[in-house]
C-alpha atoms as a PDB file:
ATOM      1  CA  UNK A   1      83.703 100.571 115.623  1.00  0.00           C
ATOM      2  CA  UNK A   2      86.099  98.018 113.638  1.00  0.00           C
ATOM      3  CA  UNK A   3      87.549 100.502 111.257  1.00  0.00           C
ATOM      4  CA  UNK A   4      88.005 102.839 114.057  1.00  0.00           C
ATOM      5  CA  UNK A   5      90.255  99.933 115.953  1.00  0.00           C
ATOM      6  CA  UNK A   6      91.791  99.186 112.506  1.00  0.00           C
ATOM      7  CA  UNK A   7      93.131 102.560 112.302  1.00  0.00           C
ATOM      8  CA  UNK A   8      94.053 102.755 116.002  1.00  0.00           C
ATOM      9  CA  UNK A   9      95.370  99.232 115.423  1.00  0.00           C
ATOM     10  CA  UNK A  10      97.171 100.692 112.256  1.00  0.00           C
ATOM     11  CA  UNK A  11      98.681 103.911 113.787  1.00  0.00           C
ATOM     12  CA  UNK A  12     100.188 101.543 116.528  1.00  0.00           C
ATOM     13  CA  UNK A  13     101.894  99.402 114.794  1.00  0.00           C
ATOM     14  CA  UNK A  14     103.732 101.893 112.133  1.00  0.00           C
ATOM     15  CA  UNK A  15     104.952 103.998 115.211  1.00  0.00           C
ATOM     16  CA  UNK A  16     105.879 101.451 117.278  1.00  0.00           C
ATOM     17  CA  UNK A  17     107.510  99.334 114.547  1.00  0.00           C
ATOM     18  CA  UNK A  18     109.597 102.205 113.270  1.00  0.00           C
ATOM     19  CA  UNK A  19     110.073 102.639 116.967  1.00  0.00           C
ATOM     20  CA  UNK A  20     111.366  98.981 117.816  1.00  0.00           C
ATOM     21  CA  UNK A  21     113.018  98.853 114.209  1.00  0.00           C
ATOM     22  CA  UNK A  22     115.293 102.123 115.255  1.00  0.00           C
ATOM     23  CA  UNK A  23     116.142 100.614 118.688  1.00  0.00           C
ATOM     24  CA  UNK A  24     117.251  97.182 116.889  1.00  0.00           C
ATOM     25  CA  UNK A  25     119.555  98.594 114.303  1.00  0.00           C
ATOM     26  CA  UNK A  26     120.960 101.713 116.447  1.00  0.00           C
ATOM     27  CA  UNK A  27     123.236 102.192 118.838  1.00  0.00           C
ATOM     28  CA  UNK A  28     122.060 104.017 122.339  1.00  0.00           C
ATOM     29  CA  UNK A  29     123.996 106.587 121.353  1.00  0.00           C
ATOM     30  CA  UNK A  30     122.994 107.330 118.244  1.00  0.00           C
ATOM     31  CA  UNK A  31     118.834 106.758 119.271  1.00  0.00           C
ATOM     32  CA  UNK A  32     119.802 109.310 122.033  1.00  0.00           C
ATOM     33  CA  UNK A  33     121.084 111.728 119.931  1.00  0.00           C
ATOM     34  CA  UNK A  34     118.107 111.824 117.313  1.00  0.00           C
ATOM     35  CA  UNK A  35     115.580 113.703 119.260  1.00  0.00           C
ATOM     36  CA  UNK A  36     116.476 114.957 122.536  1.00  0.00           C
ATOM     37  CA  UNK A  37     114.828 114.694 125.503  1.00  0.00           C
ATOM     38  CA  UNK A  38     112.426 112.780 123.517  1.00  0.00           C
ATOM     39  CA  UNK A  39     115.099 110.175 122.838  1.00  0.00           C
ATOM     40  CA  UNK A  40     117.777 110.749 125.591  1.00  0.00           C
ATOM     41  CA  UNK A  41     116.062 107.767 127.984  1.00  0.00           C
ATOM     42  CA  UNK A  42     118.241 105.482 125.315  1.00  0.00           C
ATOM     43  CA  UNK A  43     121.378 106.159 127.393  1.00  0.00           C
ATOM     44  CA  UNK A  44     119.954 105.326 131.060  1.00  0.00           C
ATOM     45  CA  UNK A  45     119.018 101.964 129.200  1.00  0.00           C
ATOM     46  CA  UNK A  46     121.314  98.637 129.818  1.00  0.00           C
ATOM     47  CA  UNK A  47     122.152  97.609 126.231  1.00  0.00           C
ATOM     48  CA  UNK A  48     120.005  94.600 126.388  1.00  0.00           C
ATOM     49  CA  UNK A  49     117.247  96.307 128.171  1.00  0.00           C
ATOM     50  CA  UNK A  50     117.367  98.564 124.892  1.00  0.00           C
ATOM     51  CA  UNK A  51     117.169  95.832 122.679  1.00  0.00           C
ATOM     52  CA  UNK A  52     114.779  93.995 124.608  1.00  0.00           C
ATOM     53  CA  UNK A  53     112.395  97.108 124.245  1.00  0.00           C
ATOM     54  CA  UNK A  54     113.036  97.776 120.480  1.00  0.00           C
ATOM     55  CA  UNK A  55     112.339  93.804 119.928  1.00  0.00           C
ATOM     56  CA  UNK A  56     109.234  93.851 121.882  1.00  0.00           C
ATOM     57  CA  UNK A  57     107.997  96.894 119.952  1.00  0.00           C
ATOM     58  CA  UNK A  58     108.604  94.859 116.710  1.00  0.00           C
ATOM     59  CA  UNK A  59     106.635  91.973 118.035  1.00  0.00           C
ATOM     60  CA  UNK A  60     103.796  94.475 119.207  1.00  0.00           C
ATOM     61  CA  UNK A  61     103.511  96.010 116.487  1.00  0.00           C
ATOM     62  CA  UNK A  62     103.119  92.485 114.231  1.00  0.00           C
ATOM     63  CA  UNK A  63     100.947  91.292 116.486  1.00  0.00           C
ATOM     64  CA  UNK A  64      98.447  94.179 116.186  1.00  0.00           C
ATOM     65  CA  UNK A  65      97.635  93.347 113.090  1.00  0.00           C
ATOM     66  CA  UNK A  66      98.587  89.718 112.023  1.00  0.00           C
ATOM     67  CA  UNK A  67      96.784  88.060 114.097  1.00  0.00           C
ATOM     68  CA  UNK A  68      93.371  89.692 114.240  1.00  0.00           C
ATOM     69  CA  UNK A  69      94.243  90.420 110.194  1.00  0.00           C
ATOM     70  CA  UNK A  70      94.307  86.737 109.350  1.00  0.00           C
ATOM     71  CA  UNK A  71      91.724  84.999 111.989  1.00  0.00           C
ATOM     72  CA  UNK A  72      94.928  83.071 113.688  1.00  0.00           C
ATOM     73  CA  UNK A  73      94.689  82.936 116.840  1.00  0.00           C
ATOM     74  CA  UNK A  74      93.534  86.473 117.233  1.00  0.00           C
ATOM     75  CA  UNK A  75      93.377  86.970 121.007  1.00  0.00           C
ATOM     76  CA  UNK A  76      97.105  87.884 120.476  1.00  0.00           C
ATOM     77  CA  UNK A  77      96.128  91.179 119.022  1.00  0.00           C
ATOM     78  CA  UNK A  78      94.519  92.418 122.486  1.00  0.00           C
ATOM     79  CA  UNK A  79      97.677  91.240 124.132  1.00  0.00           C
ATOM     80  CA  UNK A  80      99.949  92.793 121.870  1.00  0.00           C
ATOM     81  CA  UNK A  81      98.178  95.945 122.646  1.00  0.00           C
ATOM     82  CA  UNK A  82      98.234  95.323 126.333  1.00  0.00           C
ATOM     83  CA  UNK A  83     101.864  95.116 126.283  1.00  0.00           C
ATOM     84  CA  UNK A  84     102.653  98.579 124.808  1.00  0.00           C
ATOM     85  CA  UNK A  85     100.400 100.068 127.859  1.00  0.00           C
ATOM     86  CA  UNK A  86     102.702  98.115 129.704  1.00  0.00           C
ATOM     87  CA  UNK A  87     105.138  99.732 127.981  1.00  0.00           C
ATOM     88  CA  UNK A  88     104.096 102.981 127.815  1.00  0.00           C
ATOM     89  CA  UNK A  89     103.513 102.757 131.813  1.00  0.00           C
ATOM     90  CA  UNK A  90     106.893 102.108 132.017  1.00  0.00           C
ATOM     91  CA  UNK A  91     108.115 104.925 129.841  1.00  0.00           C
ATOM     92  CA  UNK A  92     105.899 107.538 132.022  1.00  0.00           C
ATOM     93  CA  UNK A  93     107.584 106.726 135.006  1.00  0.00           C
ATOM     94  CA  UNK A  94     111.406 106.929 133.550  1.00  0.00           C
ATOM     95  CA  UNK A  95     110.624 110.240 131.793  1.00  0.00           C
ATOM     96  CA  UNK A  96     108.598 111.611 135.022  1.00  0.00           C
ATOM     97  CA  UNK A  97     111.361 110.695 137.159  1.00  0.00           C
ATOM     98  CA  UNK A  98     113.367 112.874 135.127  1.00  0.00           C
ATOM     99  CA  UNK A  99     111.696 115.623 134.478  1.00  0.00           C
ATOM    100  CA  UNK A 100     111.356 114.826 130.909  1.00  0.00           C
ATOM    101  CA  UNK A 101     107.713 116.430 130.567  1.00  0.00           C
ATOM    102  CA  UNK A 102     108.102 117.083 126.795  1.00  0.00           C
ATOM    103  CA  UNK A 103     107.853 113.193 126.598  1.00  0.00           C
ATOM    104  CA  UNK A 104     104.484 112.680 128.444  1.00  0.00           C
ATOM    105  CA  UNK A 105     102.145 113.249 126.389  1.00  0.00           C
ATOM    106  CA  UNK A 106     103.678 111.046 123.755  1.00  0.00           C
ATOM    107  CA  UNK A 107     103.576 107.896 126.285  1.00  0.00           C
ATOM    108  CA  UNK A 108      99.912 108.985 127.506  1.00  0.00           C
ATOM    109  CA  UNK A 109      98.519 109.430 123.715  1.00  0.00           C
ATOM    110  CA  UNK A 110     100.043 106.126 122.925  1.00  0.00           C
ATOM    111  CA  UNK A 111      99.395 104.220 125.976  1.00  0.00           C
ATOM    112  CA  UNK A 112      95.590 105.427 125.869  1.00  0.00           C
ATOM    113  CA  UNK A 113      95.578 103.963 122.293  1.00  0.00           C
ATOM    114  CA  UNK A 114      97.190 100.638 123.070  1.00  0.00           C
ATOM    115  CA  UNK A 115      94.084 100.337 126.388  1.00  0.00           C
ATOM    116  CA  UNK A 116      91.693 101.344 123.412  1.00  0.00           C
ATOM    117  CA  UNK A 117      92.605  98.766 121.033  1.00  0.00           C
ATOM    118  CA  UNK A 118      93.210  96.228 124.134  1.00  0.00           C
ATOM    119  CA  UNK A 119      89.447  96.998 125.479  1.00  0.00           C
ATOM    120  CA  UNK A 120      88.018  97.422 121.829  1.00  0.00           C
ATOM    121  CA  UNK A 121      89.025  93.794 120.913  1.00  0.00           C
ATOM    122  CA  UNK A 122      89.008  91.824 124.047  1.00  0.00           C
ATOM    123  CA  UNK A 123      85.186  92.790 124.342  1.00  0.00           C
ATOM    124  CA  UNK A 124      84.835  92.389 120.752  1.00  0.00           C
ATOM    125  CA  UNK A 125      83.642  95.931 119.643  1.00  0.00           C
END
């Protein structure tokens, strides 16, 4: 079960690094325009709520692996994890709202991995 949570654990973090990573060096604008409707939720965004999002992704994605990778203070990897559910909770709801259903299986693929990896490692399996 711990190379199947290192791969979930792995898949994570590259997505939502590259993710975060976009939102911190892009403009709204420009994130909107790369993939719409996947990407037009950018523009609905205040600025710093975009940034906010894109830096949290960053840390997320860090702290999927770091931690648990190097044995320091490892309960931050089933945290990290629980925060992109959070995330992808919240990312259901703004692309439901707007009819955005292209998007949805996205945030419930990624969301169900985050609970996975948050479950897998906060019961130690």
């Amino acid at each position: 079960m711990d190379i199947v949570l290192w791969v979930a654990q792995g898949l994570l973090a590259l997505a939502f690094f590259g993710a975060g990573f976009t939102k911190l060096k892009d403009s709204r604008e420009v994130y909107a325009a790369q993939r719409p409707p996947m990407t037009s939720y950018a523009t609905r965004m205040p600025v710093w709520l975009y940034k906010a999002v894109g830096a949290a992704e960053v840390a997320a994605a860090l702290g999927l692996v770091l931690p648990w990778a190097l044995d320091i203070a490892p309960v931050l990897t089933p945290i990290a994890a629980t925060g992109l559910v959070v995330i992808m909770v919240g990312a259901f709801v703004d692309h439901a709202r707007h009819g955005e259903r292209q998007s949805l299986p996205v945030n419930v693929v990624l969301g169900a991995l985050a609970a996975f990896v948050a479950l897998g490692r906060f019961l130690g399996w």
